[in-house]
PDB file of N, CA and C in Angstrom:
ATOM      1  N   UNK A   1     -14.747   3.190 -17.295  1.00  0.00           N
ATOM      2  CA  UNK A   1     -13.962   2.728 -16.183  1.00  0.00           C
ATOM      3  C   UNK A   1     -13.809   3.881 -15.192  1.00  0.00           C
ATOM      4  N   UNK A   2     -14.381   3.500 -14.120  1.00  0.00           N
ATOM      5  CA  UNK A   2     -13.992   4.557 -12.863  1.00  0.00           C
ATOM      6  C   UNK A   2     -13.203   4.107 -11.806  1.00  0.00           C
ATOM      7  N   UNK A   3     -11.930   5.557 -12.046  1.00  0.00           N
ATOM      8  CA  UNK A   3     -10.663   5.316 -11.229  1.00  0.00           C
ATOM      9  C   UNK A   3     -10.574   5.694 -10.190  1.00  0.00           C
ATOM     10  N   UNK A   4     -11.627   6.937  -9.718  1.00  0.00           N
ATOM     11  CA  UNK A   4     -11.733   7.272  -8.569  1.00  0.00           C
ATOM     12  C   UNK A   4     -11.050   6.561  -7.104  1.00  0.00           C
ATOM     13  N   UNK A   5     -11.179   6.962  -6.106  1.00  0.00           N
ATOM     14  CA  UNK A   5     -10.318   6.414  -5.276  1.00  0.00           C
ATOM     15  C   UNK A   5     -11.882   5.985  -4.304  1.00  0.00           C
ATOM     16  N   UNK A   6     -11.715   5.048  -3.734  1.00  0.00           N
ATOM     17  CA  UNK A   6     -13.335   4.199  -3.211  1.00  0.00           C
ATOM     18  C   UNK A   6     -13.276   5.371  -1.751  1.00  0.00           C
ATOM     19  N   UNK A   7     -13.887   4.905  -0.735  1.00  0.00           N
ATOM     20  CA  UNK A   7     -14.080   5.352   0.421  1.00  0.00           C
ATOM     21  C   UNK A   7     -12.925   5.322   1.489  1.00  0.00           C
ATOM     22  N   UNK A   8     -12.996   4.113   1.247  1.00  0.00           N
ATOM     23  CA  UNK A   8     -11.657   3.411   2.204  1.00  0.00           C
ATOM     24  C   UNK A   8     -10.069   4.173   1.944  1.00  0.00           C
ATOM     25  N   UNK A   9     -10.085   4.262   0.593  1.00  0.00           N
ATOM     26  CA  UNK A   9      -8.937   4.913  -0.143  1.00  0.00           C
ATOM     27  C   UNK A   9      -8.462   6.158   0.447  1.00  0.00           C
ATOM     28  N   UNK A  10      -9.616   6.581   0.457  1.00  0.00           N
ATOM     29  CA  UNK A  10     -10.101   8.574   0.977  1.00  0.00           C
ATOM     30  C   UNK A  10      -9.640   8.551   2.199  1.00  0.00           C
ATOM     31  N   UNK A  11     -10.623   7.966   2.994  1.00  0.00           N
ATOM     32  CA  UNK A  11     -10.104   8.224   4.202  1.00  0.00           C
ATOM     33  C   UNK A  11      -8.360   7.819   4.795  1.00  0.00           C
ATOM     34  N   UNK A  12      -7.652   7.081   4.240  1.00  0.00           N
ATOM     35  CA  UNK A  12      -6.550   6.755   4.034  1.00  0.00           C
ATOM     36  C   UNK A  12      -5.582   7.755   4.027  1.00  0.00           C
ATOM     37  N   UNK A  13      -5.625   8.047   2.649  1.00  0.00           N
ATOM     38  CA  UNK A  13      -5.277   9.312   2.411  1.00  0.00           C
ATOM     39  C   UNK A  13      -5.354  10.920   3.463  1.00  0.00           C
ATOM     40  N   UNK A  14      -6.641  11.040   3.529  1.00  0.00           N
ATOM     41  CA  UNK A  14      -6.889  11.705   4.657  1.00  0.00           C
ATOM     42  C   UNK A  14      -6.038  11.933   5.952  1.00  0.00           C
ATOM     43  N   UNK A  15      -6.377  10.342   6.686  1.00  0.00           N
ATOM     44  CA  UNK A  15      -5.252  10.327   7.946  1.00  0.00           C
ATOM     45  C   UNK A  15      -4.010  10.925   8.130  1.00  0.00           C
ATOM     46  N   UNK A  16      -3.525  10.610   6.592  1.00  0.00           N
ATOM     47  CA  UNK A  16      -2.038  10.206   6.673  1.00  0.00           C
ATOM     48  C   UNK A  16      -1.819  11.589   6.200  1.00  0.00           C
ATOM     49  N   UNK A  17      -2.434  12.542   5.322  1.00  0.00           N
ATOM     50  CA  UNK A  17      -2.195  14.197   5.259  1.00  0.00           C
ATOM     51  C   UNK A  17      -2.734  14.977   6.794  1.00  0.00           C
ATOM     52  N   UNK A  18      -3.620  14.240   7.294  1.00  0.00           N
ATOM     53  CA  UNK A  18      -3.654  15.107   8.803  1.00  0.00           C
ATOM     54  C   UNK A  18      -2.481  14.830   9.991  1.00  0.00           C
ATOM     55  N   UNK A  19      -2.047  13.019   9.463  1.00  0.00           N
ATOM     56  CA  UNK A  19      -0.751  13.099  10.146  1.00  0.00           C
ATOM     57  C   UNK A  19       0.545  13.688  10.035  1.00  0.00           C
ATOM     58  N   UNK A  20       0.910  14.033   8.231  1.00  0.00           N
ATOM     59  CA  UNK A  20       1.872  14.611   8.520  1.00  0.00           C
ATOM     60  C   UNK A  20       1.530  15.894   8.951  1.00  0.00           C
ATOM     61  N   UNK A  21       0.794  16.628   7.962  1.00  0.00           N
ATOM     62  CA  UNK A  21       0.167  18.420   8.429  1.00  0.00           C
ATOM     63  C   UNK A  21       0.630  18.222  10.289  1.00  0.00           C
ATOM     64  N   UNK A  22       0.181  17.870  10.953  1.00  0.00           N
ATOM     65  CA  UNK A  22       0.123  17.930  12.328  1.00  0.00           C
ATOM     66  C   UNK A  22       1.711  17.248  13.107  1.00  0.00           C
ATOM     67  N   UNK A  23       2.575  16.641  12.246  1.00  0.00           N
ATOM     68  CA  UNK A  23       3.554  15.769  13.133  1.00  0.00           C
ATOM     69  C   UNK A  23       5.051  16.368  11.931  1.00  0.00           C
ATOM     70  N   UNK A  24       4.715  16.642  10.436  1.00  0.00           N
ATOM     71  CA  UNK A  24       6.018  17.040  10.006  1.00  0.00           C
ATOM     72  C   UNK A  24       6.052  18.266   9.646  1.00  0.00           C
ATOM     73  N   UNK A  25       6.216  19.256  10.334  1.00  0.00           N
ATOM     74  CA  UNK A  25       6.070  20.894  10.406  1.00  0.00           C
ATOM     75  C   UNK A  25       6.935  21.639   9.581  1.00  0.00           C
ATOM     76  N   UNK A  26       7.372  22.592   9.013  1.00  0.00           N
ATOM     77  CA  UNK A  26       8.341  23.034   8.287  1.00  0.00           C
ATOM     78  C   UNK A  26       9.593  22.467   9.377  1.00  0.00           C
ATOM     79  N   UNK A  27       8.881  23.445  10.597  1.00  0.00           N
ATOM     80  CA  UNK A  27      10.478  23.651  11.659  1.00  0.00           C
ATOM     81  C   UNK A  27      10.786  22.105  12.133  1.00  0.00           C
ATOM     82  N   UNK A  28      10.023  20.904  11.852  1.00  0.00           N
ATOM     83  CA  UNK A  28      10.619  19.801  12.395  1.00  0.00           C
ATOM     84  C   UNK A  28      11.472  19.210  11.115  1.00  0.00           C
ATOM     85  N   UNK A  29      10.994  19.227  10.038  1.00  0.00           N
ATOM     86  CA  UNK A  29      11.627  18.904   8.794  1.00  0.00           C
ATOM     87  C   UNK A  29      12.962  19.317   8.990  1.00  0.00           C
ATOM     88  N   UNK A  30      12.945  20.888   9.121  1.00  0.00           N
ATOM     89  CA  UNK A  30      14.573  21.694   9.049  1.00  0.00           C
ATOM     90  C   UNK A  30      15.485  21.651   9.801  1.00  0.00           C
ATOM     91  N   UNK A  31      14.696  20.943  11.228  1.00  0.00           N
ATOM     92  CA  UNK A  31      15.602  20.667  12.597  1.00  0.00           C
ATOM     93  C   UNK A  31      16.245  19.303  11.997  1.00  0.00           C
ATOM     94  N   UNK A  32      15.619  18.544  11.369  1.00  0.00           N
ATOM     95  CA  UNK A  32      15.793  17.141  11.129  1.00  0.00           C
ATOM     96  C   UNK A  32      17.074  17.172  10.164  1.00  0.00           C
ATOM     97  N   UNK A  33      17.501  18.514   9.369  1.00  0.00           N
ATOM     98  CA  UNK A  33      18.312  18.785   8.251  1.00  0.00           C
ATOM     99  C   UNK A  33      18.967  17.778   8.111  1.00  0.00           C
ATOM    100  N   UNK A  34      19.947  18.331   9.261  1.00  0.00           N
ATOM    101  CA  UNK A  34      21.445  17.909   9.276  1.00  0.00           C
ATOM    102  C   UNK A  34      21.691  15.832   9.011  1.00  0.00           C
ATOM    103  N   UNK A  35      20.845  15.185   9.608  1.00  0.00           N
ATOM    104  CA  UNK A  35      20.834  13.735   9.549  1.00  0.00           C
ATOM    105  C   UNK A  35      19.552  13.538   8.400  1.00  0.00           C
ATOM    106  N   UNK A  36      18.589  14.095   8.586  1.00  0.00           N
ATOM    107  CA  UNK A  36      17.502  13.727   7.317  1.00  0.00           C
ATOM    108  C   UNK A  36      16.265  12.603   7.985  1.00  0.00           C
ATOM    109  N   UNK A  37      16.758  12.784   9.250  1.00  0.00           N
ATOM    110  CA  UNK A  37      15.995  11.798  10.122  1.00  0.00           C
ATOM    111  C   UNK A  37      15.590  12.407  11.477  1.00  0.00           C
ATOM    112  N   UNK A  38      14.224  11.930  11.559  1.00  0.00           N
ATOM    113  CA  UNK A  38      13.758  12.580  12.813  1.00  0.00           C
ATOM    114  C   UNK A  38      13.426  11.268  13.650  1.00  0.00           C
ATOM    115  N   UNK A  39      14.157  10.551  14.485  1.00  0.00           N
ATOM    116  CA  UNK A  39      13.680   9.272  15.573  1.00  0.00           C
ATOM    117  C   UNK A  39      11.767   9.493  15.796  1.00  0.00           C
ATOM    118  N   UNK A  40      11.545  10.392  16.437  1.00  0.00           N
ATOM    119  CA  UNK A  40      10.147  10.810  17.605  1.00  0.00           C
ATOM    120  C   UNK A  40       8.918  10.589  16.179  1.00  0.00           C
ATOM    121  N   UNK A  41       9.508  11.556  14.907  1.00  0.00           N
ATOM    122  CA  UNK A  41       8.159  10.888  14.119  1.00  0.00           C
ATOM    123  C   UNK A  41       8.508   9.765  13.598  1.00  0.00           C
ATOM    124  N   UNK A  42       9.652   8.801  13.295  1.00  0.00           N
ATOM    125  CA  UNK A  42       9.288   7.733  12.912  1.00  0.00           C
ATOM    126  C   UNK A  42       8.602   6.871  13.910  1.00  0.00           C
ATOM    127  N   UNK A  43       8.976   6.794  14.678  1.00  0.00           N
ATOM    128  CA  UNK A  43       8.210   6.271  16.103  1.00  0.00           C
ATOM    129  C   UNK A  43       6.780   6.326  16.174  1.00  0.00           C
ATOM    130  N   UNK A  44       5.881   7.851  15.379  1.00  0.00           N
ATOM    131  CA  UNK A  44       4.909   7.912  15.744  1.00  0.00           C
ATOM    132  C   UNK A  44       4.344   7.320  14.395  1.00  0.00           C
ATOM    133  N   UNK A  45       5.149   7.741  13.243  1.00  0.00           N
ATOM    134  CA  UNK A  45       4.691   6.532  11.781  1.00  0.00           C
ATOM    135  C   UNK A  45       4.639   5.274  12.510  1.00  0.00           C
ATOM    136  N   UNK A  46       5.332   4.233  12.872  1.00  0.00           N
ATOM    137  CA  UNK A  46       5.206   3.050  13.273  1.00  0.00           C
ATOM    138  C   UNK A  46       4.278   2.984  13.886  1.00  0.00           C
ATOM    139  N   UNK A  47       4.268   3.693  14.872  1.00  0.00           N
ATOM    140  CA  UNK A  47       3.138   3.879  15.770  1.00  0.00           C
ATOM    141  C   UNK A  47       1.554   3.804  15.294  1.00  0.00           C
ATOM    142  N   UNK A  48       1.542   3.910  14.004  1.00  0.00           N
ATOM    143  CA  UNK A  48       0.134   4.499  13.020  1.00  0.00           C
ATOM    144  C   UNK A  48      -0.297   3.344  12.339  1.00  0.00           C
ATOM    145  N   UNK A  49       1.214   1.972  12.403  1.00  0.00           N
ATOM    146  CA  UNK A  49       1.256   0.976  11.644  1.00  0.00           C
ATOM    147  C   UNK A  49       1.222   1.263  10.367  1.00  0.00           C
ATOM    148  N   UNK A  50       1.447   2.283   9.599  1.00  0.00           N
ATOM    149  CA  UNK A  50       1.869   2.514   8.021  1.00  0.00           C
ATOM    150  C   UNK A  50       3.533   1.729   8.090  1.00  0.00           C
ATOM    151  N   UNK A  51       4.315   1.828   8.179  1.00  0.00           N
ATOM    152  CA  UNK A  51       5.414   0.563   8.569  1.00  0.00           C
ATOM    153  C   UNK A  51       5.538  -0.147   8.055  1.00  0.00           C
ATOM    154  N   UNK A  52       4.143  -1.365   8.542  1.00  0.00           N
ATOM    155  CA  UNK A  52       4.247  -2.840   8.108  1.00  0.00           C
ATOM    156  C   UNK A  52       2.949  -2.916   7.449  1.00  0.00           C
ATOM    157  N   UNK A  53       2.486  -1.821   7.078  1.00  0.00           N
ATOM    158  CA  UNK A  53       0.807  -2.075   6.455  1.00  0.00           C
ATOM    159  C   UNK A  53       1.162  -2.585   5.286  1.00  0.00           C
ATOM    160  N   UNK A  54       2.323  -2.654   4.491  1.00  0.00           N
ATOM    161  CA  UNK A  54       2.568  -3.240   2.905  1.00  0.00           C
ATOM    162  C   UNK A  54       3.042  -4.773   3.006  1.00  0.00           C
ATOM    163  N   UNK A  55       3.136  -5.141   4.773  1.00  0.00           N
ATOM    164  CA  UNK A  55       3.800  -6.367   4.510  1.00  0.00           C
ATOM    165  C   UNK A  55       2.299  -7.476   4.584  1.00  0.00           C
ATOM    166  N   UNK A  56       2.566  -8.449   4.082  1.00  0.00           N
ATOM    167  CA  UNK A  56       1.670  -9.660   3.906  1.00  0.00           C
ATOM    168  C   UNK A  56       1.176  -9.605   6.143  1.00  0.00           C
ATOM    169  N   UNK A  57       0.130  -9.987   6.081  1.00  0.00           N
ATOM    170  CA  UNK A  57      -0.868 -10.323   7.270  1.00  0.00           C
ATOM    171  C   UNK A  57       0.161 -11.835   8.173  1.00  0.00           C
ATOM    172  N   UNK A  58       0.508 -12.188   7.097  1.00  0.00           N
ATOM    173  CA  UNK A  58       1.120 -13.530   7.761  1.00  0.00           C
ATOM    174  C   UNK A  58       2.540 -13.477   7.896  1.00  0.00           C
ATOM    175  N   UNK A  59       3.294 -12.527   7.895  1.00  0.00           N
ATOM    176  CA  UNK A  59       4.387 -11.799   8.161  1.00  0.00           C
ATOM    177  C   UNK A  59       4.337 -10.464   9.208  1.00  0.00           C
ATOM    178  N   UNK A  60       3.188 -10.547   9.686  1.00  0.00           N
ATOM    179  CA  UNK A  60       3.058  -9.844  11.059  1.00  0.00           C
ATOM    180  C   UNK A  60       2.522  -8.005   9.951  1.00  0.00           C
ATOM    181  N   UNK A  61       1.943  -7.584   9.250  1.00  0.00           N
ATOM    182  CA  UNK A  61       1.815  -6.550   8.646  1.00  0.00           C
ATOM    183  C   UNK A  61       0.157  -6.579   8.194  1.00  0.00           C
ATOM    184  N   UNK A  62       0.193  -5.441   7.454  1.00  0.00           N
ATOM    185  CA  UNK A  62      -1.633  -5.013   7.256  1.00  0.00           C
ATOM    186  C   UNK A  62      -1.536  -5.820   5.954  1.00  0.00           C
ATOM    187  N   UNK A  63      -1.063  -5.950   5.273  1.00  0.00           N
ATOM    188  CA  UNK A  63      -1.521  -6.730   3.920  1.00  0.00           C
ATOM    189  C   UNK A  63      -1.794  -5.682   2.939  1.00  0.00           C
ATOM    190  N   UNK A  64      -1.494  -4.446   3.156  1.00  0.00           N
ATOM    191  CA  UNK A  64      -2.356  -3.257   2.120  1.00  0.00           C
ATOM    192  C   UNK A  64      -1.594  -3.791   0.712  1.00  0.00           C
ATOM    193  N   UNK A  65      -2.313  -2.811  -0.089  1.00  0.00           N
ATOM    194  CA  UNK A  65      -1.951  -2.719  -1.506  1.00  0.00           C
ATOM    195  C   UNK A  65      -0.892  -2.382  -1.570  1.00  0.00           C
ATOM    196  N   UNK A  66      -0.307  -1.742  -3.153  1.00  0.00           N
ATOM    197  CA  UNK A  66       0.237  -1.080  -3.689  1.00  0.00           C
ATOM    198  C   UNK A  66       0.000   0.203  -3.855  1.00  0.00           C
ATOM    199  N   UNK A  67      -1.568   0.593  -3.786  1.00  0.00           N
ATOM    200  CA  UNK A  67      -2.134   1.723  -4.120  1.00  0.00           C
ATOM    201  C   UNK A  67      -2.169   2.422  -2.779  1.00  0.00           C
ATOM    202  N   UNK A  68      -2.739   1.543  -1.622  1.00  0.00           N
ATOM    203  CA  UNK A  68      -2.210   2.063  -0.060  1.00  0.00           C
ATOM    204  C   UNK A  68      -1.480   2.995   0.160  1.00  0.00           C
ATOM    205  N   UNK A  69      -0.067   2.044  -0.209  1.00  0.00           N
ATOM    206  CA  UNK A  69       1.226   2.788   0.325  1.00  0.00           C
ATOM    207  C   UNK A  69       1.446   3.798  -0.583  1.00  0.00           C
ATOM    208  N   UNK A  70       0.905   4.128  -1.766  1.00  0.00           N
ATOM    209  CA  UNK A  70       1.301   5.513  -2.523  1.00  0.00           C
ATOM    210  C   UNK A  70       0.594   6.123  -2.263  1.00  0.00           C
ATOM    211  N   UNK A  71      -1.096   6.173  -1.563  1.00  0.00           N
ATOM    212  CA  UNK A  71      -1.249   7.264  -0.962  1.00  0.00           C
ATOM    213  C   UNK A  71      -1.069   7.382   0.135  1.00  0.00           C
ATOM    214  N   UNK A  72      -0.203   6.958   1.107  1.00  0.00           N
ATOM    215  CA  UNK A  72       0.583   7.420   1.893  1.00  0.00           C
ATOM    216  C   UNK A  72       1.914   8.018   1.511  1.00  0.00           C
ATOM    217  N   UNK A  73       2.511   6.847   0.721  1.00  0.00           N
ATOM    218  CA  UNK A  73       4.144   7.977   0.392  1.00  0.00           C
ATOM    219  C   UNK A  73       3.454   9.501  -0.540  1.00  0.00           C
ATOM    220  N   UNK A  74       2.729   9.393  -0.807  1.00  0.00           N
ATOM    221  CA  UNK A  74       2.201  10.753  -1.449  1.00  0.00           C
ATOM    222  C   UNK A  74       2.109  11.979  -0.271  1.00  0.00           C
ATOM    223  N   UNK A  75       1.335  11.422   0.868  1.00  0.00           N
ATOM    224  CA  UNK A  75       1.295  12.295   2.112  1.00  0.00           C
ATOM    225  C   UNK A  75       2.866  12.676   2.431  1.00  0.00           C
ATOM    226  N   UNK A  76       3.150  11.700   2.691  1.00  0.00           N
ATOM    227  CA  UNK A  76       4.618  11.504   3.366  1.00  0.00           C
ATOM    228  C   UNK A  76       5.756  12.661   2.372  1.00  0.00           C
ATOM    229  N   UNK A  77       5.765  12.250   1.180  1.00  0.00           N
ATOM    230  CA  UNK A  77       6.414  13.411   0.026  1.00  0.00           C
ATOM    231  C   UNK A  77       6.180  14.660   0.411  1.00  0.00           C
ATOM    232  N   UNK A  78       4.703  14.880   0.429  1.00  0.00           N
ATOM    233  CA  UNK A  78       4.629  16.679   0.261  1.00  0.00           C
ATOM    234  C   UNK A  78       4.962  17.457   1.043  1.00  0.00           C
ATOM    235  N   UNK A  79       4.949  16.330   2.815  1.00  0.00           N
ATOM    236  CA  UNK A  79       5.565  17.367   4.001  1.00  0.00           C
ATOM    237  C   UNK A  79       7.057  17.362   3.678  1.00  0.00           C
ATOM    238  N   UNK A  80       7.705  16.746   2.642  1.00  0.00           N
ATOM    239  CA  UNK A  80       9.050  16.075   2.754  1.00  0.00           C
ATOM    240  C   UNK A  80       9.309  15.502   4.473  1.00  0.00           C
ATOM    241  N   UNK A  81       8.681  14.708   4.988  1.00  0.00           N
ATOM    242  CA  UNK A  81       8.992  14.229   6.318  1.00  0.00           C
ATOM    243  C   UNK A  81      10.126  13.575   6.183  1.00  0.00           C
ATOM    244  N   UNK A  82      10.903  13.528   7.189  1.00  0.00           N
ATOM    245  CA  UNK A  82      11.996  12.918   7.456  1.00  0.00           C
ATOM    246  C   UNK A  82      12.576  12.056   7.866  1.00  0.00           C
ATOM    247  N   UNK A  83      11.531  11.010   7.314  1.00  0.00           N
ATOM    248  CA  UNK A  83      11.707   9.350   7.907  1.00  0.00           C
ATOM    249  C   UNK A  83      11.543   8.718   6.389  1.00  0.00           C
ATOM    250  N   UNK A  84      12.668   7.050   6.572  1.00  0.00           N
ATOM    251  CA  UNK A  84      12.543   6.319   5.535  1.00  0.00           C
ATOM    252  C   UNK A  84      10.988   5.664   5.524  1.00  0.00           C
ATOM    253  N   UNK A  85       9.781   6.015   5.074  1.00  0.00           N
ATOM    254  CA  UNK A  85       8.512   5.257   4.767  1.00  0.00           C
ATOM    255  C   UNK A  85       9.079   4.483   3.330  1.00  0.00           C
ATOM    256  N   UNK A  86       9.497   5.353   2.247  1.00  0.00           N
ATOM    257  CA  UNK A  86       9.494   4.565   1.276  1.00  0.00           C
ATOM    258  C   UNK A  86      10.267   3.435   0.910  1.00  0.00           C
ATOM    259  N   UNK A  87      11.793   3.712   1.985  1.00  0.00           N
ATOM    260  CA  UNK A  87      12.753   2.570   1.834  1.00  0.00           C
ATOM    261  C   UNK A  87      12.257   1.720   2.533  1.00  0.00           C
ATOM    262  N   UNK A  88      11.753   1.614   3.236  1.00  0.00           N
ATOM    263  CA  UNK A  88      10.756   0.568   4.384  1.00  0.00           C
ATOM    264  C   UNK A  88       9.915   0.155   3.778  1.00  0.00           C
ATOM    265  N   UNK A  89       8.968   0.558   3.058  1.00  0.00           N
ATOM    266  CA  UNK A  89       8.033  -0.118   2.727  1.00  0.00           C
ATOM    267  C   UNK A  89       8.629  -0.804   1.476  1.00  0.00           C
ATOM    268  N   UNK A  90       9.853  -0.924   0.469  1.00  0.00           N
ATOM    269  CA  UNK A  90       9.981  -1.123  -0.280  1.00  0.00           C
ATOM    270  C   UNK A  90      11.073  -2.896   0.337  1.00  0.00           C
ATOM    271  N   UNK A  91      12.241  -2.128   0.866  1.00  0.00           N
ATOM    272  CA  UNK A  91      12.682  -3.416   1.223  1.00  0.00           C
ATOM    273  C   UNK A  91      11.901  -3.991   2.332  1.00  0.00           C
ATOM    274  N   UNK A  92      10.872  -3.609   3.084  1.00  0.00           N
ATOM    275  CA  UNK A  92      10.029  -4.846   3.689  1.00  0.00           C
ATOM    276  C   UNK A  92       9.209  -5.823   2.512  1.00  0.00           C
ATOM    277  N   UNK A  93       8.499  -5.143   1.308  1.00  0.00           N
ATOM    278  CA  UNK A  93       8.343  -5.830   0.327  1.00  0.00           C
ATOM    279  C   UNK A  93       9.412  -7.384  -0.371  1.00  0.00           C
ATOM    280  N   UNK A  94      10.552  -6.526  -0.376  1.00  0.00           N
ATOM    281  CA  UNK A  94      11.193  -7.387  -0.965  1.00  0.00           C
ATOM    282  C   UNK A  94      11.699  -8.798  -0.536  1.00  0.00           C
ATOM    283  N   UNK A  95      11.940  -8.573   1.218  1.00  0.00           N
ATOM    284  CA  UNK A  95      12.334  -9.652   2.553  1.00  0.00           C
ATOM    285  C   UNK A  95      10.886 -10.279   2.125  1.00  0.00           C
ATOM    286  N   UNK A  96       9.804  -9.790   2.072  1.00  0.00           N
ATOM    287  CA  UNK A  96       8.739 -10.999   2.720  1.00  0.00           C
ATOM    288  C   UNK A  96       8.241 -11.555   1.126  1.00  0.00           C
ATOM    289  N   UNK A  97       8.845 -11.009   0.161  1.00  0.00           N
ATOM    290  CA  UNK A  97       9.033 -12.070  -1.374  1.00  0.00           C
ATOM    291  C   UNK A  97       9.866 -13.036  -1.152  1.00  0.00           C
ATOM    292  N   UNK A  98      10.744 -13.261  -0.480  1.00  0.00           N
ATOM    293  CA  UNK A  98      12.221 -13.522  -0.593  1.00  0.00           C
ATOM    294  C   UNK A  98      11.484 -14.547   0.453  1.00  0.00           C
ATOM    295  N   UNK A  99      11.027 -14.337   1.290  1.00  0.00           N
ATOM    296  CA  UNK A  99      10.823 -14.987   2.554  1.00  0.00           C
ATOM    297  C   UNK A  99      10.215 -15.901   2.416  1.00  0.00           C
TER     298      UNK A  99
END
């Protein structure tokens, strides 16, 4: 069985470590301290559509996996960026079960 991560996976991954490397900096993280939230990069996450990429296609979202969004919250972790991706992607999950 090969677990490897396919092509599509990679480059995924990829983006989303060149997006934070380039958008969650030490000094924007530490400016962000005090609230734990930075408005300008969540804006530019949304902006990237990682957001709604976990929600179903017919709920206005990308339809991604499960495996998707962890290699993004994986990106997202290591800068510690300072936007909710994971509470977002988790209760958007849950609204469009519910829904």
């Amino acid at each position: 069985m090969d677990l490897s991560l396919g092509e599509d996976q990679q480059a995924l991954r990829a983006a989303f470590a060149e997006f934070f490397d380039k958008e969650a900096t030490v000094e924007r993280v530490r400016a962000a301290e005090p609230l734990g939230f930075d408005q300008d990069l969540w804006a530019k996450l949304a902006g990237t559509g990682a957001v709604a990429m976990g929600l179903p296609e017919e709920a206005g979202g990308g339809g991604a996996g499960h495996l998707d969004l962890v290699l993004v919250a994986e990106q997202y972790g290591r800068r510690l960026a300072p936007v909710p991706f994971v509470e977002c992607a988790a209760a958007g999950g849950i609204l469009a079960a519910a829904g």
